[in-house]
C-alpha atoms as a PDB file:
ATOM      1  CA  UNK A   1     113.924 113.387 107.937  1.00  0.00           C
ATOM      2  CA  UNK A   2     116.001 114.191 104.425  1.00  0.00           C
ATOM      3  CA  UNK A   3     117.090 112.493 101.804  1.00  0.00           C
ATOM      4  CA  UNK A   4     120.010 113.218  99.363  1.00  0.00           C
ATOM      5  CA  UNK A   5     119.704 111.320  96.039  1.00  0.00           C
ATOM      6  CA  UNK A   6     123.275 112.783  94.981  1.00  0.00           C
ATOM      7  CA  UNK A   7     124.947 109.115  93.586  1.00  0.00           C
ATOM      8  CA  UNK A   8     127.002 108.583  96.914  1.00  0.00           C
ATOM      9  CA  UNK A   9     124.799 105.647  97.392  1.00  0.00           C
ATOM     10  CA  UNK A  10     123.578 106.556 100.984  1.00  0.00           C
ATOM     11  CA  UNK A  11     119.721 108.036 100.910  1.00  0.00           C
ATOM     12  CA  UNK A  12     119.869 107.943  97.500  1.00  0.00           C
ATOM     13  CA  UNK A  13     115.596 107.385  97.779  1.00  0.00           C
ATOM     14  CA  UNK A  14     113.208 108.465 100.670  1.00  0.00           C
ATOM     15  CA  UNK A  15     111.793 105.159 102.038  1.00  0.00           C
ATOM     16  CA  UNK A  16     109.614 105.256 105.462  1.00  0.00           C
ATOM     17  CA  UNK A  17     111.399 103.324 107.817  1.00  0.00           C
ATOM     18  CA  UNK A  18     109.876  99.649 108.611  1.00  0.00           C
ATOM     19  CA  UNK A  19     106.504 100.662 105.802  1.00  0.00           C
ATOM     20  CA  UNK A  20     107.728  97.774 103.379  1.00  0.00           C
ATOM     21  CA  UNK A  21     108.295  95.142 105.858  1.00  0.00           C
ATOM     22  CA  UNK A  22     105.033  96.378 108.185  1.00  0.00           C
ATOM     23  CA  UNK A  23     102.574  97.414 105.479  1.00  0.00           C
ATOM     24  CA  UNK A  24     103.674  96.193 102.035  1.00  0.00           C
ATOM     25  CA  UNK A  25     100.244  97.701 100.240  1.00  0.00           C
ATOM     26  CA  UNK A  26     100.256 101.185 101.402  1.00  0.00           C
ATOM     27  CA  UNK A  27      99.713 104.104  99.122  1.00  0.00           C
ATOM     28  CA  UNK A  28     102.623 106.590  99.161  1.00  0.00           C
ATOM     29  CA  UNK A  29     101.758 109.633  97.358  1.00  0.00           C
ATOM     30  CA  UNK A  30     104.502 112.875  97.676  1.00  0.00           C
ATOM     31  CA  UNK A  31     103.155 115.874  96.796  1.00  0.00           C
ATOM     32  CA  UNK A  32     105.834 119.538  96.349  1.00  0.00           C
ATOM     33  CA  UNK A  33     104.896 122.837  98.778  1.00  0.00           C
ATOM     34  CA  UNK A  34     102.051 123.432  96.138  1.00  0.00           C
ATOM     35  CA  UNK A  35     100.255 120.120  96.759  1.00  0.00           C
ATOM     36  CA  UNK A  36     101.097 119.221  93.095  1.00  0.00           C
ATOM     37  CA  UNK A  37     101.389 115.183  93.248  1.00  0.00           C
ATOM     38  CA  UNK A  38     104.547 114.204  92.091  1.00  0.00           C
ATOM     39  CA  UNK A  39     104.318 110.426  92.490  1.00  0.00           C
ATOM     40  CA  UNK A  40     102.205 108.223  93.667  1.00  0.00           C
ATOM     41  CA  UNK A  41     103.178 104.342  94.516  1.00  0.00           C
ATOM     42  CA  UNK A  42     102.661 100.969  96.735  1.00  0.00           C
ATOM     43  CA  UNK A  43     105.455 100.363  99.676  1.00  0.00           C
ATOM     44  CA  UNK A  44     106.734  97.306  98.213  1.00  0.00           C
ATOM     45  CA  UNK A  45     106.867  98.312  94.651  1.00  0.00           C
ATOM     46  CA  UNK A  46     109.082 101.416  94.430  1.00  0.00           C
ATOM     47  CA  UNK A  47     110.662 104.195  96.478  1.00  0.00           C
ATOM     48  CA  UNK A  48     110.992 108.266  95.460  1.00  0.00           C
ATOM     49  CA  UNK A  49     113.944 109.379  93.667  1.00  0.00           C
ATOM     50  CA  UNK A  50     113.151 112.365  93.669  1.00  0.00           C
ATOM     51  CA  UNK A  51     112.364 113.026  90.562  1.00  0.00           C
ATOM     52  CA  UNK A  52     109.190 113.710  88.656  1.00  0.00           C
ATOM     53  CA  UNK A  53     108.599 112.940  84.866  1.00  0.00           C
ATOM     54  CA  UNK A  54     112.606 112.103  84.533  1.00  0.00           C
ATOM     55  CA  UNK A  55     113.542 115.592  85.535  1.00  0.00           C
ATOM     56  CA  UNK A  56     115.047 116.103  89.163  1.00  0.00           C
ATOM     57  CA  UNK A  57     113.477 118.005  91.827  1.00  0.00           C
ATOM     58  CA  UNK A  58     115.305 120.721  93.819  1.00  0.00           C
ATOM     59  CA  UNK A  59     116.478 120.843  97.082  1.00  0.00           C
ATOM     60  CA  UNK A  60     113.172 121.931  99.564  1.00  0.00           C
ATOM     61  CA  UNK A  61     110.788 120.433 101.344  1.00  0.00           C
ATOM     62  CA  UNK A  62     108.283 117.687 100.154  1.00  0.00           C
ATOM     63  CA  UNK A  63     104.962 116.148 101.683  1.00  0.00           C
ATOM     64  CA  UNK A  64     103.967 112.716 101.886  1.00  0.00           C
ATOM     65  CA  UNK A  65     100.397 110.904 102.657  1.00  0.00           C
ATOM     66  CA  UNK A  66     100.835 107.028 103.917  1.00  0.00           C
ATOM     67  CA  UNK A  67      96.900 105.674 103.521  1.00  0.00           C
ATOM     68  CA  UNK A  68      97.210 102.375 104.887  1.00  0.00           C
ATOM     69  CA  UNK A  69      93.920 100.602 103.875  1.00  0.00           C
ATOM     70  CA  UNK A  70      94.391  97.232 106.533  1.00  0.00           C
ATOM     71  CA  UNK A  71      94.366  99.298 109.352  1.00  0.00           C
ATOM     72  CA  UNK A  72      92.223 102.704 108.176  1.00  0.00           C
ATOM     73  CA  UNK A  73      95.130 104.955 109.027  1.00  0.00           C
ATOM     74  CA  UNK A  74      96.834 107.785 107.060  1.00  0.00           C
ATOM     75  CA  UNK A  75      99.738 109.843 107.657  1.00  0.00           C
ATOM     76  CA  UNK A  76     100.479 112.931 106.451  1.00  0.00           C
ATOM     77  CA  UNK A  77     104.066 114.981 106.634  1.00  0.00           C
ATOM     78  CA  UNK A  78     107.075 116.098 105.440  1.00  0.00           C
ATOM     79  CA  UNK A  79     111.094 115.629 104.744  1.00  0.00           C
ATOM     80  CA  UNK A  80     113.355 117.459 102.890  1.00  0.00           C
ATOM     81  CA  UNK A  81     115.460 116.687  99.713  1.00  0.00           C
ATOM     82  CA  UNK A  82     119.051 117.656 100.182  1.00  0.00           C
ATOM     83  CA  UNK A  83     120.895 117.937  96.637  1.00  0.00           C
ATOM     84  CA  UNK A  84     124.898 118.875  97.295  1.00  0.00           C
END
């Protein structure tokens, strides 16, 4: 999965299909290859823009963790963040 937050209004944020809608209170945290944590945020409140601390994030590879308390599950992976 990528995402290109480039202001052509199409994956302009990385959003995990259906999480919102499914599990409205998971944790999304996205971490860079380090495992620094660049944000950190509830399904239904926000979605990554990728940016951290107002500053945009290059094009590479990012991880996410999905802990979804209401069914003891967590997900762990990765996309990528196209910038063009």
């Amino acid at each position: 999965p990528f995402f290109s937050p480039n202001g052509d209004n199409t994956n302009e944020q990385w959003i995990p299909t259906n999480l919102k809608e499914v599990y409205p209170d998971a944790l999304v945290t996205i971490f860079d290859r380090y495992g620094k944590k660049l944000a950190q945020y509830r399904a239904n409140e926000e979605d990554w823009d990728g940016t951290y601390e107002g500053k945009m994030m290059p094009s590479t590879d990012y991880w996410y963790e999905i802990d979804i308390e209401e069914i003891d599950k967590q997900y762990i992976g990765h996309f990528t963040l196209l910038r063009r």
